[in-house]
Protein backbone atom coordinates (compact mmCIF):
# COMPACT_ATOMS: atom_id res chain seq x y z
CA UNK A 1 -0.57 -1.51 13.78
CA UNK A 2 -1.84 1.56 11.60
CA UNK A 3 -1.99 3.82 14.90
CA UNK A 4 1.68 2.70 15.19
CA UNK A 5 2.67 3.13 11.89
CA UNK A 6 0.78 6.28 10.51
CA UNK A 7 2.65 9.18 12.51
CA UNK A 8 6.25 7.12 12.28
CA UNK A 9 5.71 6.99 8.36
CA UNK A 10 4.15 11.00 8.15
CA UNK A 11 7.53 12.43 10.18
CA UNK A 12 9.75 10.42 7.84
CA UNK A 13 7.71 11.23 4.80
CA UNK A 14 7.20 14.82 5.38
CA UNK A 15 11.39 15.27 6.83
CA UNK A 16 12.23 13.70 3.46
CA UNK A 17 9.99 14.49 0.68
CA UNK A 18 10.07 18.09 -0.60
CA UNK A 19 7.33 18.55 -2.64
CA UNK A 20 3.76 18.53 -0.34
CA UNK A 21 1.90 16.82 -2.62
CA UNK A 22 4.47 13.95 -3.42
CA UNK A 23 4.79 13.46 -0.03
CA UNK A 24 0.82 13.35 0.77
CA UNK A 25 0.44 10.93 -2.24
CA UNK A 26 3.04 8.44 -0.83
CA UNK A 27 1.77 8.75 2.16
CA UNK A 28 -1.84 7.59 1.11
CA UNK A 29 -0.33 5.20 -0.99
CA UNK A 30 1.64 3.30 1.55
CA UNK A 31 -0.84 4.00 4.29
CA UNK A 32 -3.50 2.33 1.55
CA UNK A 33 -1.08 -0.47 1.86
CA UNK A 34 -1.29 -0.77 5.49
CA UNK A 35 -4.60 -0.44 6.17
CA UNK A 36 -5.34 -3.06 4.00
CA UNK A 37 -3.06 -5.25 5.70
CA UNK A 38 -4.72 -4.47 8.88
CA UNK A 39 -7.81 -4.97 8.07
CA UNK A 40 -7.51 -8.14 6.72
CA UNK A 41 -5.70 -9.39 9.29
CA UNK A 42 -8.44 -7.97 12.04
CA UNK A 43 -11.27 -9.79 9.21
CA UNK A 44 -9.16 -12.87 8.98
CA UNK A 45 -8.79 -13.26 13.38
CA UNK A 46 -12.28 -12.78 13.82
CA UNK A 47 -13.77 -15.05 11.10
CA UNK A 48 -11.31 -17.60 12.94
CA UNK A 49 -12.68 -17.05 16.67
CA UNK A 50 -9.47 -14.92 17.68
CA UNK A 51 -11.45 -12.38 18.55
CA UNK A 52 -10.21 -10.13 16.22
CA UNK A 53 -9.11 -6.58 17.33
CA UNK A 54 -9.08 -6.60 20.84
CA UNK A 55 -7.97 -10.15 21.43
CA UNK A 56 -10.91 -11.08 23.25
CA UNK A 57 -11.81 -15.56 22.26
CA UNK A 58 -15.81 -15.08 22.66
CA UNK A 59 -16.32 -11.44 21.76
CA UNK A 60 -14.57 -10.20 19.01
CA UNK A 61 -14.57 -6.85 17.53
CA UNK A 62 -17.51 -7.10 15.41
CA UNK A 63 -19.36 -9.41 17.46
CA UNK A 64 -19.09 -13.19 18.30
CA UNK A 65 -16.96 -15.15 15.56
CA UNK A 66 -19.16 -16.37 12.72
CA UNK A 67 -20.18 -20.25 12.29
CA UNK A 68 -21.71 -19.75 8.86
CA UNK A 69 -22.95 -17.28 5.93
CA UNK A 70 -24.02 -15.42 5.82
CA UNK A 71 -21.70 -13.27 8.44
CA UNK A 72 -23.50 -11.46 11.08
CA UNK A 73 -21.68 -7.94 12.87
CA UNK A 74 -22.30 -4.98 14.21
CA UNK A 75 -22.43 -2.03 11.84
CA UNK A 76 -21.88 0.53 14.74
CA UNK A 77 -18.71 -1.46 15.31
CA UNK A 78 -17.61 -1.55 11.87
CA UNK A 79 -18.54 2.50 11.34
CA UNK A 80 -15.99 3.13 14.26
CA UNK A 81 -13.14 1.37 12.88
CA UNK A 82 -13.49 2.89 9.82
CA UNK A 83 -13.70 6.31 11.45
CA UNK A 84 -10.52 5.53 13.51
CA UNK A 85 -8.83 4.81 10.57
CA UNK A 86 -9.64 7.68 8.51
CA UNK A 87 -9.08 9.97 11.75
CA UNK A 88 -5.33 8.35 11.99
CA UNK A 89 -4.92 8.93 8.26
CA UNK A 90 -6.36 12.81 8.32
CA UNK A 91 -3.60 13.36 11.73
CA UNK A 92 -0.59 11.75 9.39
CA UNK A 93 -1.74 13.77 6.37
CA UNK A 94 -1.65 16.58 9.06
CA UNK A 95 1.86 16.33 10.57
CA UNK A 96 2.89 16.07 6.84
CA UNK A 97 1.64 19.46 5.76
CA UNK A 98 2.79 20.83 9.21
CA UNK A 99 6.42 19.58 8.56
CA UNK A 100 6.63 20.87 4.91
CA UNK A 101 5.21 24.04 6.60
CA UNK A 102 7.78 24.44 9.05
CA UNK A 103 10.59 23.17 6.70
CA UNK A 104 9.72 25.53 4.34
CA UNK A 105 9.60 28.81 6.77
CA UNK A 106 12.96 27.75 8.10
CA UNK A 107 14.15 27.77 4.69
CA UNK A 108 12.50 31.38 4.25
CA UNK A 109 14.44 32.18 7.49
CA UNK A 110 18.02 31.02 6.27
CA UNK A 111 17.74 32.85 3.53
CA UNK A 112 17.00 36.20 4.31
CA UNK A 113 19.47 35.78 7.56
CA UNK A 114 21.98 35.22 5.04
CA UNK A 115 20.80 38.05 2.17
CA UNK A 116 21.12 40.61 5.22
């Protein structure tokens, strides 16, 4: 959902937000949001033998679903989707600054097209 969401949400943000660091902040505050969402869902479908992120009934993301407390997973597993995440989040904060970059030259272009 985030890897779906992240660059949809940075274009729109960064087309129609002109200030760069208004637009990073509501960017990290909605993607907060999301990620949240996400990973409580992915928690939630594990802990309840859906597998969790993947789909998969007997092996789940972090492992096989839990029977008991307390919850046994794989920390490797766990690192990655955290690095995914933050690697999704860096790319959107990227296409933000690249937009506000390239709005802002065009700008710089119009204006001395029309000053000549």
């Amino acid at each position: 959902m985030n890897l779906i969401v992240a660059p949809i949400l940075a274009i729109l943000i960064g087309l129609f937000v002109r200030s760069k660091f208004q637009a990073v902040l509501l960017y990290l505050v909605i993607e907060a949001l999301f990620f949240t969402y996400q990973t409580l869902s992915v928690l939630m479908s594990w802990m309840g033998g859906e597998g969790g992120f993947g789909g998969a009934t007997e092996q789940g993301a972090f492992g096989p679903a839990p029977d008991g407390f307390p919850l046994e997973y794989s920390a490797s597993e766990l690192s990655a989707y955290g690095l995914v995440n933050l690697t999704i989040i860096l790319v959107g904060t990227g296409l933000i600054l690249l937009i506000c970059w390239l709005r802002g030259r065009s700008r710089v272009k119009k204006h001395s097209v029309q000053v000549a």
